[in-house]
PDB file of N, CA and C in Angstrom:
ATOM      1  N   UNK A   1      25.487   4.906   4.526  1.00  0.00           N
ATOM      2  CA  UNK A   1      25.041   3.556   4.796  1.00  0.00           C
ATOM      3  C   UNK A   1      24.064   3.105   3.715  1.00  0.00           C
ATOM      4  N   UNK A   2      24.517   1.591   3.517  1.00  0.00           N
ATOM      5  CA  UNK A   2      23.313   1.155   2.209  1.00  0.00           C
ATOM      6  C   UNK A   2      22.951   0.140   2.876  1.00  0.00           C
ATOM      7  N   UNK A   3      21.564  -0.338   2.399  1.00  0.00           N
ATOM      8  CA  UNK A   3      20.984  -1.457   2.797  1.00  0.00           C
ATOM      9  C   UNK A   3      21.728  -2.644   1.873  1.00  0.00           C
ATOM     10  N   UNK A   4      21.218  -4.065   2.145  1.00  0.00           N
ATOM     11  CA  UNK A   4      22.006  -4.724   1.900  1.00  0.00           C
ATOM     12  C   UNK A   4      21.250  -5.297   0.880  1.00  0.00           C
ATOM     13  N   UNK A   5      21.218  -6.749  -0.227  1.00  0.00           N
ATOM     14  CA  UNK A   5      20.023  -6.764  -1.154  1.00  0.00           C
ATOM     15  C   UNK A   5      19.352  -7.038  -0.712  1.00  0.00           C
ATOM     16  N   UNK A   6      19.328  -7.784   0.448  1.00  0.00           N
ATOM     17  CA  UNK A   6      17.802  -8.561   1.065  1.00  0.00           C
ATOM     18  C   UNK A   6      17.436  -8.083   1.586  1.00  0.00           C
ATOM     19  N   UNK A   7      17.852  -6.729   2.755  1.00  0.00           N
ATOM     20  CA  UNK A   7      17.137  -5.274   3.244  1.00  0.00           C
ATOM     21  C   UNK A   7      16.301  -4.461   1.999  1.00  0.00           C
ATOM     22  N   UNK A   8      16.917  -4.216   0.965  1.00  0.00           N
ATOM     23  CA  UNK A   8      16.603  -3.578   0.226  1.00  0.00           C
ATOM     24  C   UNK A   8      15.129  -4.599  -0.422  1.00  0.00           C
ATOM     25  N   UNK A   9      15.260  -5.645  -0.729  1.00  0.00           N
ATOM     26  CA  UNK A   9      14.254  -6.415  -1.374  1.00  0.00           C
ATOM     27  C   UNK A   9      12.890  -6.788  -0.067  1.00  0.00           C
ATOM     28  N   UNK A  10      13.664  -6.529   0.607  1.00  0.00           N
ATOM     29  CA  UNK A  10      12.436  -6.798   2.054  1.00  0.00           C
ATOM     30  C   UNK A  10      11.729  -5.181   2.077  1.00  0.00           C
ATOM     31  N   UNK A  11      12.499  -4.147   2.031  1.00  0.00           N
ATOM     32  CA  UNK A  11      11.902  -2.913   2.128  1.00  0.00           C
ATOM     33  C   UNK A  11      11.179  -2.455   1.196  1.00  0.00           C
ATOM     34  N   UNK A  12      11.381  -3.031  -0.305  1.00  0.00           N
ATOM     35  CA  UNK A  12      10.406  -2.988  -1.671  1.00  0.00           C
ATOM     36  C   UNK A  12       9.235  -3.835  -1.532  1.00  0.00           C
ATOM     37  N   UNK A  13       9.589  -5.278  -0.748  1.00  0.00           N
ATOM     38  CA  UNK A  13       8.042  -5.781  -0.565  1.00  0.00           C
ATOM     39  C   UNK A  13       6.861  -5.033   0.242  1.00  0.00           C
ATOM     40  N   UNK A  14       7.596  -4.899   1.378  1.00  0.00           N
ATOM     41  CA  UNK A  14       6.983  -4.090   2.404  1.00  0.00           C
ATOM     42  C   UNK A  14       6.013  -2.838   1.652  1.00  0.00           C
ATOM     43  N   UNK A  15       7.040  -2.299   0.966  1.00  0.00           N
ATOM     44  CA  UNK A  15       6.613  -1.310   0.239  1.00  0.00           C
ATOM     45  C   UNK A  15       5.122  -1.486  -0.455  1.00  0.00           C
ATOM     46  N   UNK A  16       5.692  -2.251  -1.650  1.00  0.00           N
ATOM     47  CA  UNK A  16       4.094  -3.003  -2.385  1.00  0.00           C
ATOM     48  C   UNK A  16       3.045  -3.241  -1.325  1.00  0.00           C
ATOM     49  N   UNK A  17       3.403  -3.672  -0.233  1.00  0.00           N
ATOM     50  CA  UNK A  17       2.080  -4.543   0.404  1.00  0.00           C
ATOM     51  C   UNK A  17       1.716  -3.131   1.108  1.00  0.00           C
ATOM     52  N   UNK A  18       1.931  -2.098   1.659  1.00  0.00           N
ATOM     53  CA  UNK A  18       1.379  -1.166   1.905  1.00  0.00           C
ATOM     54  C   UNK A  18       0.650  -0.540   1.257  1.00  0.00           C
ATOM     55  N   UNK A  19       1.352  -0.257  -0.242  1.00  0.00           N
ATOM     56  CA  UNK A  19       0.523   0.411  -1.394  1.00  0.00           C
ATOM     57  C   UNK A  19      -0.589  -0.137  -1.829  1.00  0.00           C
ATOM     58  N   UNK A  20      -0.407  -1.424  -1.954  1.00  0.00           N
ATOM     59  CA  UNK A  20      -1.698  -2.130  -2.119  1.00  0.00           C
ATOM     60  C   UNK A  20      -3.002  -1.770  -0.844  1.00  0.00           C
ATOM     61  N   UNK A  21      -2.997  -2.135   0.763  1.00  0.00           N
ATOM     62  CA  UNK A  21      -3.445  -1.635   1.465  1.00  0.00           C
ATOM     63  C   UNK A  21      -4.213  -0.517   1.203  1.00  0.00           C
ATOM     64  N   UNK A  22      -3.102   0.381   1.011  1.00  0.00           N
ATOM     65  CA  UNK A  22      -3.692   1.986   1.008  1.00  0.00           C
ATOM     66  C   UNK A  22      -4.921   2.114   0.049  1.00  0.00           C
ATOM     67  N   UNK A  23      -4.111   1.279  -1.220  1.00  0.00           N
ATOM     68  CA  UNK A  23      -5.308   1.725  -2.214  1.00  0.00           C
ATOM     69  C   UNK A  23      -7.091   1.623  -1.961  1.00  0.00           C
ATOM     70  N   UNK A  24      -6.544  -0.093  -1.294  1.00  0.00           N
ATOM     71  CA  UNK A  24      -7.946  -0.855  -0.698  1.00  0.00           C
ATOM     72  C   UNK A  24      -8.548  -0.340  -0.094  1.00  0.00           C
ATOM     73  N   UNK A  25      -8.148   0.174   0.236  1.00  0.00           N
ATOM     74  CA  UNK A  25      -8.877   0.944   1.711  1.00  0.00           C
ATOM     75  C   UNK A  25      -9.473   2.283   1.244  1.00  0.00           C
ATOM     76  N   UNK A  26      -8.643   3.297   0.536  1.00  0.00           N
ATOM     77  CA  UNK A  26      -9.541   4.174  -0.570  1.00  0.00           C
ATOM     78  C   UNK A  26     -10.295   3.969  -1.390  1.00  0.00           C
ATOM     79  N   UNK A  27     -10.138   2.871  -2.055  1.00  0.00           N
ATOM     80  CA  UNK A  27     -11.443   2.556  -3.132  1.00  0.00           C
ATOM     81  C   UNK A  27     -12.665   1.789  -2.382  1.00  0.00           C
ATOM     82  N   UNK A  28     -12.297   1.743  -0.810  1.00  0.00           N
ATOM     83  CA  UNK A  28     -13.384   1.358  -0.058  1.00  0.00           C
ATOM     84  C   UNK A  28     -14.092   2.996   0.331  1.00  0.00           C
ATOM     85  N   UNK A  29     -13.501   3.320   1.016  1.00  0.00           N
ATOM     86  CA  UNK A  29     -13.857   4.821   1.195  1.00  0.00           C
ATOM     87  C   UNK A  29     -14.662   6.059   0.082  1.00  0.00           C
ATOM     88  N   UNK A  30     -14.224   5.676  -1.262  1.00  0.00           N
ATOM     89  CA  UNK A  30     -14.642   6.341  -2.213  1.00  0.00           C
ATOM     90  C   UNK A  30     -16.095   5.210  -2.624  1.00  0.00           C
ATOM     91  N   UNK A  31     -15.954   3.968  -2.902  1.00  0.00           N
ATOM     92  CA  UNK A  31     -17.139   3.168  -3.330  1.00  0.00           C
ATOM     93  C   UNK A  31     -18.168   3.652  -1.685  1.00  0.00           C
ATOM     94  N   UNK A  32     -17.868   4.035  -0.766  1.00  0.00           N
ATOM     95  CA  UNK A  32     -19.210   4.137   0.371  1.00  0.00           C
ATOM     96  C   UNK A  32     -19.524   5.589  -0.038  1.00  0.00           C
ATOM     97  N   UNK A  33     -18.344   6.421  -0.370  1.00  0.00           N
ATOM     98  CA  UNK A  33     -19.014   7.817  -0.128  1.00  0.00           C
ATOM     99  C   UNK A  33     -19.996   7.872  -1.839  1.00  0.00           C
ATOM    100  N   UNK A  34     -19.657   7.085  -2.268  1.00  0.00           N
ATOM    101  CA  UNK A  34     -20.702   7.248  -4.253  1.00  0.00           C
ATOM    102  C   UNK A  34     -22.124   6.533  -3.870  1.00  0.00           C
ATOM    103  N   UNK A  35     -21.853   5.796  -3.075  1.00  0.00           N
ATOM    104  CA  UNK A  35     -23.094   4.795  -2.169  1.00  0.00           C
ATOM    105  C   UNK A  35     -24.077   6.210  -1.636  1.00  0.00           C
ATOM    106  N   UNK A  36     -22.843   6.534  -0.575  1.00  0.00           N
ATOM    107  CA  UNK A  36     -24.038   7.529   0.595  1.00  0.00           C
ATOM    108  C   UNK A  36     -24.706   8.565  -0.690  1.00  0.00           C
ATOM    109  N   UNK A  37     -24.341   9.245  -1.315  1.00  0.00           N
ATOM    110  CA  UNK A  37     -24.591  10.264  -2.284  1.00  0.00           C
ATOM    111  C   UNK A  37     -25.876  10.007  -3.307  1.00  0.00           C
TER     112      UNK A  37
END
């Protein structure tokens, strides 16, 4: 089974907007823990 292009292009956005998230959220985590230190 394959996704279709607009599955596939919906599952690459999705994608990005998570990665982005994730990052945010670690370089929040890392900028508090250089703070607490």
């Amino acid at each position: 089974m394959q996704p279709t292009l607009l599955q596939s292009a919906t599952l690459s956005h999705w994608g990005a907007l998570v990665r982005r998230h994730w990052n945010y959220a670690l370089g929040q985590r890392l900028d508090w823990l250089r703070r607490k230190t």
